[in-house]
PDB file of N, CA and C in Angstrom:
ATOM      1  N   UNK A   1       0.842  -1.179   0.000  1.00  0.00           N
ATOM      2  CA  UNK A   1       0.000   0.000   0.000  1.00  0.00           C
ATOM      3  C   UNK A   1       0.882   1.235   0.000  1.00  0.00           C
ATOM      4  N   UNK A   2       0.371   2.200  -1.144  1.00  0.00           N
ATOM      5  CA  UNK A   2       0.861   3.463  -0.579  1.00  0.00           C
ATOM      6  C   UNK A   2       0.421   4.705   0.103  1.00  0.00           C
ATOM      7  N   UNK A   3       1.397   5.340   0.130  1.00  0.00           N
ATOM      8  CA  UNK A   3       1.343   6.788   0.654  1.00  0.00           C
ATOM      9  C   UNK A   3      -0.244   7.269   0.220  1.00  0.00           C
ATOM     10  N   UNK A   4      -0.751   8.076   1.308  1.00  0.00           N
ATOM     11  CA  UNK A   4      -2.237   8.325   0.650  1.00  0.00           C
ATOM     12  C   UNK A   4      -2.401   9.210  -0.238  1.00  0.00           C
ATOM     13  N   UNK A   5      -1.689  10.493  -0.370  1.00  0.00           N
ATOM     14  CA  UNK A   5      -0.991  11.600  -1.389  1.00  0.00           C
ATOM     15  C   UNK A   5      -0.514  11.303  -2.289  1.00  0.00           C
ATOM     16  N   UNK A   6       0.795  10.191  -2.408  1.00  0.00           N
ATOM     17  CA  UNK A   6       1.538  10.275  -3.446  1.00  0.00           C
ATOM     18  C   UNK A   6       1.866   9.135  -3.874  1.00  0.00           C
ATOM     19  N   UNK A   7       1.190   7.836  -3.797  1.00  0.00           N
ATOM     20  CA  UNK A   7       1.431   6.599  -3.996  1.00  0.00           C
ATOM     21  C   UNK A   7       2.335   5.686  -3.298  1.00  0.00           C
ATOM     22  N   UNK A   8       3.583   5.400  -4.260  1.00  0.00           N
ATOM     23  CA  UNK A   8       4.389   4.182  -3.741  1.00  0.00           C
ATOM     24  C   UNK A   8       5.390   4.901  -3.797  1.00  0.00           C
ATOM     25  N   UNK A   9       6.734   4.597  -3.609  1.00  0.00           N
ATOM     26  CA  UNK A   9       7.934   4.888  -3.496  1.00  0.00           C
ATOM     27  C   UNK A   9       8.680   4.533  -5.056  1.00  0.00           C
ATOM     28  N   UNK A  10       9.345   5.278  -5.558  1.00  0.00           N
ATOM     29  CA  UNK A  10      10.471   4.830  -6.906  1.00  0.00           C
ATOM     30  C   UNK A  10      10.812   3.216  -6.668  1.00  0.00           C
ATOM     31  N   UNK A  11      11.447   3.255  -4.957  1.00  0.00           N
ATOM     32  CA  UNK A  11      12.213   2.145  -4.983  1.00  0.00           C
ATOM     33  C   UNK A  11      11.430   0.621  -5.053  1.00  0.00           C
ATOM     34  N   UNK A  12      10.199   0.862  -4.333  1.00  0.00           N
ATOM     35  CA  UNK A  12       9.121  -0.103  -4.636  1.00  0.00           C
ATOM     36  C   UNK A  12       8.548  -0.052  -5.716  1.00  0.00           C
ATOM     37  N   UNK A  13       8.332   0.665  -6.571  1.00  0.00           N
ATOM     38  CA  UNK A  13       7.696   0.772  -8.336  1.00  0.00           C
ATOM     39  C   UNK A  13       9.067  -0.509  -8.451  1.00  0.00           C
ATOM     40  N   UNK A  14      10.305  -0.439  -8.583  1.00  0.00           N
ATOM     41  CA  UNK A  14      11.177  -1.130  -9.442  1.00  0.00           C
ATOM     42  C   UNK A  14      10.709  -2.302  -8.991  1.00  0.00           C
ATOM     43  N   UNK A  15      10.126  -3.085  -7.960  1.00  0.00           N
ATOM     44  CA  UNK A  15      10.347  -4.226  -7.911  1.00  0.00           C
ATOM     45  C   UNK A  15       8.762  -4.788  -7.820  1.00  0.00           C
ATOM     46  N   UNK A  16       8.261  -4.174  -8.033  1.00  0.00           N
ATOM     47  CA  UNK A  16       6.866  -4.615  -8.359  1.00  0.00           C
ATOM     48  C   UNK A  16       6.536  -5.001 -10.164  1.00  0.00           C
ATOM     49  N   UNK A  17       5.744  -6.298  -9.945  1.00  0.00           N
ATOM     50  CA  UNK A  17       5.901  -6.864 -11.770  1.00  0.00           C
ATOM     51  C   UNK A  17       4.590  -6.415 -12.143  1.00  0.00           C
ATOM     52  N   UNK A  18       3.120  -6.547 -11.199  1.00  0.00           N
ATOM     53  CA  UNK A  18       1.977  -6.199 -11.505  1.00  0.00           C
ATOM     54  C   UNK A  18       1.650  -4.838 -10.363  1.00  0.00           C
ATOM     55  N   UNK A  19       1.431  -3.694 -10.849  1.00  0.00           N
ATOM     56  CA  UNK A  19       0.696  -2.838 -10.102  1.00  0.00           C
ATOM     57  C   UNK A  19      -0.947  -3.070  -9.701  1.00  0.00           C
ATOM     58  N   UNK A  20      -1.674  -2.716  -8.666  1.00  0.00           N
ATOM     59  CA  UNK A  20      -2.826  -2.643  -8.877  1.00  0.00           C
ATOM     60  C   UNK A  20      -3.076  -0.894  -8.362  1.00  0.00           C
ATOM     61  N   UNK A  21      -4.390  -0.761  -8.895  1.00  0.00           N
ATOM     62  CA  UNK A  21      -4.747   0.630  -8.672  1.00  0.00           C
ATOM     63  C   UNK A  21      -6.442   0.567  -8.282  1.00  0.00           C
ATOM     64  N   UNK A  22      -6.602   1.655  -7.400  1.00  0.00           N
ATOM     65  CA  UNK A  22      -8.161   1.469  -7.062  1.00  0.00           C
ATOM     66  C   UNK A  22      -8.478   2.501  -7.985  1.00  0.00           C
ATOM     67  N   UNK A  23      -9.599   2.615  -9.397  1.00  0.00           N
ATOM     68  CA  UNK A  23     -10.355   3.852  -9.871  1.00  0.00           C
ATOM     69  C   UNK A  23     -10.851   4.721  -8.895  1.00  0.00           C
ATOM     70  N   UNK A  24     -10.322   6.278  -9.374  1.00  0.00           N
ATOM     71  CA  UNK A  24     -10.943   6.914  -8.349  1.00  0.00           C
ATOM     72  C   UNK A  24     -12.670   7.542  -9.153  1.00  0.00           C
ATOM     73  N   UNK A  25     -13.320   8.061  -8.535  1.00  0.00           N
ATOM     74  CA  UNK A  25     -14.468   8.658  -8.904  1.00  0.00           C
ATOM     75  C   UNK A  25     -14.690  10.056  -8.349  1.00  0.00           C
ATOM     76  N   UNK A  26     -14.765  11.092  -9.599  1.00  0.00           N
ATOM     77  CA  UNK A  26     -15.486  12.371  -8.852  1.00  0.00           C
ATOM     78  C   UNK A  26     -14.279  13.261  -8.695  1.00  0.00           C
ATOM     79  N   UNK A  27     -13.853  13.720  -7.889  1.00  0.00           N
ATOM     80  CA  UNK A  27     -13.130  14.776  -7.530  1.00  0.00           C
ATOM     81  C   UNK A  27     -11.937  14.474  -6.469  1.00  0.00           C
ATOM     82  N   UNK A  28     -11.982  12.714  -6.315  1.00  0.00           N
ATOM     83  CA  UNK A  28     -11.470  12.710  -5.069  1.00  0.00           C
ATOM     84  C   UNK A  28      -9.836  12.991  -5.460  1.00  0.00           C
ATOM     85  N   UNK A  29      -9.232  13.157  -4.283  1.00  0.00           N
ATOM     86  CA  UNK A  29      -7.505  13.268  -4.326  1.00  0.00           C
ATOM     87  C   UNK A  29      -7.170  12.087  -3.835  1.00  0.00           C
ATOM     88  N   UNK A  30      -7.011  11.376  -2.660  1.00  0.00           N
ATOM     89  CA  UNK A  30      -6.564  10.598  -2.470  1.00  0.00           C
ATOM     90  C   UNK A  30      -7.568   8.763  -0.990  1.00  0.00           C
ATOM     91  N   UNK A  31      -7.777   7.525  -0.794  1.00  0.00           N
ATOM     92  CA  UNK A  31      -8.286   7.096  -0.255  1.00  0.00           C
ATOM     93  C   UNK A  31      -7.165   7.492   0.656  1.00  0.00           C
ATOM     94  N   UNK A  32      -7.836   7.099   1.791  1.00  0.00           N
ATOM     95  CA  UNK A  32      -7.492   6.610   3.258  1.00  0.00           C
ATOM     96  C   UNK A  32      -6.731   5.036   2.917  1.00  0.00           C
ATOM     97  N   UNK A  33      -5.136   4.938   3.298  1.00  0.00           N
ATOM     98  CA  UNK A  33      -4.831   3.971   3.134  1.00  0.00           C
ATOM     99  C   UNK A  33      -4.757   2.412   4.050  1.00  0.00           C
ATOM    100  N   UNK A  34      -6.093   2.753   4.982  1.00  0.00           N
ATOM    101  CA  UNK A  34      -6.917   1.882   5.369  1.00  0.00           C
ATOM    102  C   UNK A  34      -8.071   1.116   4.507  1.00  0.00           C
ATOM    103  N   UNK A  35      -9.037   2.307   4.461  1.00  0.00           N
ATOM    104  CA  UNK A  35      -9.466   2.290   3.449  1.00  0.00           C
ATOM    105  C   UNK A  35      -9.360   1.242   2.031  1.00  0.00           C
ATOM    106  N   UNK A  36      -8.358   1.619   1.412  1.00  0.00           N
ATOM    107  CA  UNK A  36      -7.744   1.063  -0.054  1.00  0.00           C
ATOM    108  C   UNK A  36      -7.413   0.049   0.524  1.00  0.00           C
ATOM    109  N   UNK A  37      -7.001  -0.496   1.969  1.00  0.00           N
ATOM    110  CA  UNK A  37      -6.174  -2.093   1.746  1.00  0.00           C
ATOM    111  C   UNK A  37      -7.850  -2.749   2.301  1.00  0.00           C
ATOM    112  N   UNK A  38      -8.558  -2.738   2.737  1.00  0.00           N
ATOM    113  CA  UNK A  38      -9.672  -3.089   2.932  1.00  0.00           C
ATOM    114  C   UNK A  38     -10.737  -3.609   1.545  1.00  0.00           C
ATOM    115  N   UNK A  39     -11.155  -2.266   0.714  1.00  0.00           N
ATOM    116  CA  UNK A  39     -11.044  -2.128  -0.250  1.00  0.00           C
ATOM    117  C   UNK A  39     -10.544  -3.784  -1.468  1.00  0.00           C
ATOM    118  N   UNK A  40      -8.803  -3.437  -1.439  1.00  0.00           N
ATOM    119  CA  UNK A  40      -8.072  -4.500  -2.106  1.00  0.00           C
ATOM    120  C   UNK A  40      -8.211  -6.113  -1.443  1.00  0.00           C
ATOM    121  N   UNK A  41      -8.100  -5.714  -0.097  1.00  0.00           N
ATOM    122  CA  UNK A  41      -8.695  -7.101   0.517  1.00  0.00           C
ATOM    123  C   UNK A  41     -10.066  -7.740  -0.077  1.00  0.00           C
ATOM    124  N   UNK A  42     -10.733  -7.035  -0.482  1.00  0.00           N
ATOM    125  CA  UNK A  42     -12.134  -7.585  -0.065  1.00  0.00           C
ATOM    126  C   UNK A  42     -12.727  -8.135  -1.434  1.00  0.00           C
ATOM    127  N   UNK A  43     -11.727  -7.161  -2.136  1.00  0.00           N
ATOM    128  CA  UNK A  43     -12.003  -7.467  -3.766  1.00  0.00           C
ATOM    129  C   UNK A  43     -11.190  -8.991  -4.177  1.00  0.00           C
ATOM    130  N   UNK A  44      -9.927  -9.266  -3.610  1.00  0.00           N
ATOM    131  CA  UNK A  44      -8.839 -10.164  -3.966  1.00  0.00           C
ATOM    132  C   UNK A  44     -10.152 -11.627  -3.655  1.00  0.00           C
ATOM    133  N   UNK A  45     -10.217 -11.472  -2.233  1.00  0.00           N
ATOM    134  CA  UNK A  45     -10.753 -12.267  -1.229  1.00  0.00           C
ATOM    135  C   UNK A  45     -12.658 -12.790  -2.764  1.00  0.00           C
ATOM    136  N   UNK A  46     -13.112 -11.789  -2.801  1.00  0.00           N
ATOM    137  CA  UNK A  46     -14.378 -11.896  -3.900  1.00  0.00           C
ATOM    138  C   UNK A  46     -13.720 -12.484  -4.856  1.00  0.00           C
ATOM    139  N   UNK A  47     -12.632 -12.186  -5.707  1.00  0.00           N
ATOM    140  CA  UNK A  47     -12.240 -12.827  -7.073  1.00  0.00           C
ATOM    141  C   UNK A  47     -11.614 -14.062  -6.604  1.00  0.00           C
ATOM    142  N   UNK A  48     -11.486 -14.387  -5.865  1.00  0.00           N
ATOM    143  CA  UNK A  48     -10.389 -16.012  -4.958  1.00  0.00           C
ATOM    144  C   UNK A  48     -11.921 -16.933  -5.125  1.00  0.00           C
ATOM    145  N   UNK A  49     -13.333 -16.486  -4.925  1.00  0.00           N
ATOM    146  CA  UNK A  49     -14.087 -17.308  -4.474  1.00  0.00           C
ATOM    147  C   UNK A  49     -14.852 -17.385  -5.785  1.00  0.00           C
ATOM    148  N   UNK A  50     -14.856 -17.093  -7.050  1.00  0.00           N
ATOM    149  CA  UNK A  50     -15.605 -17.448  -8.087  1.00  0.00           C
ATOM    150  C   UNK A  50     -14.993 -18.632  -8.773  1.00  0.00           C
TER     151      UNK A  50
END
């Protein structure tokens, strides 16, 4: 997870092979990076069970 402002770090971009990203909607700037891992949890956890 990243930074709630500004994403991930350079040094973590290099070693990551698949990014994921949450779409934002509307006007927003940035989730709560509670939020987003909840979010990514819940979605991973839904696509694991089809």
């Amino acid at each position: 997870m990243g930074n709630e402002g500004n994403g991930i770090s350079e040094q973590i971009q290099n070693v990551i092979s698949k990014p994921v990203t949450i779409p934002r909607a509307g006007q927003a700037e940035s989730l709560n990076v509670a939020t987003a891992t909840a979010i990514f949890c819940s979605e991973m956890r839904r696509n694991t069970l089809k």
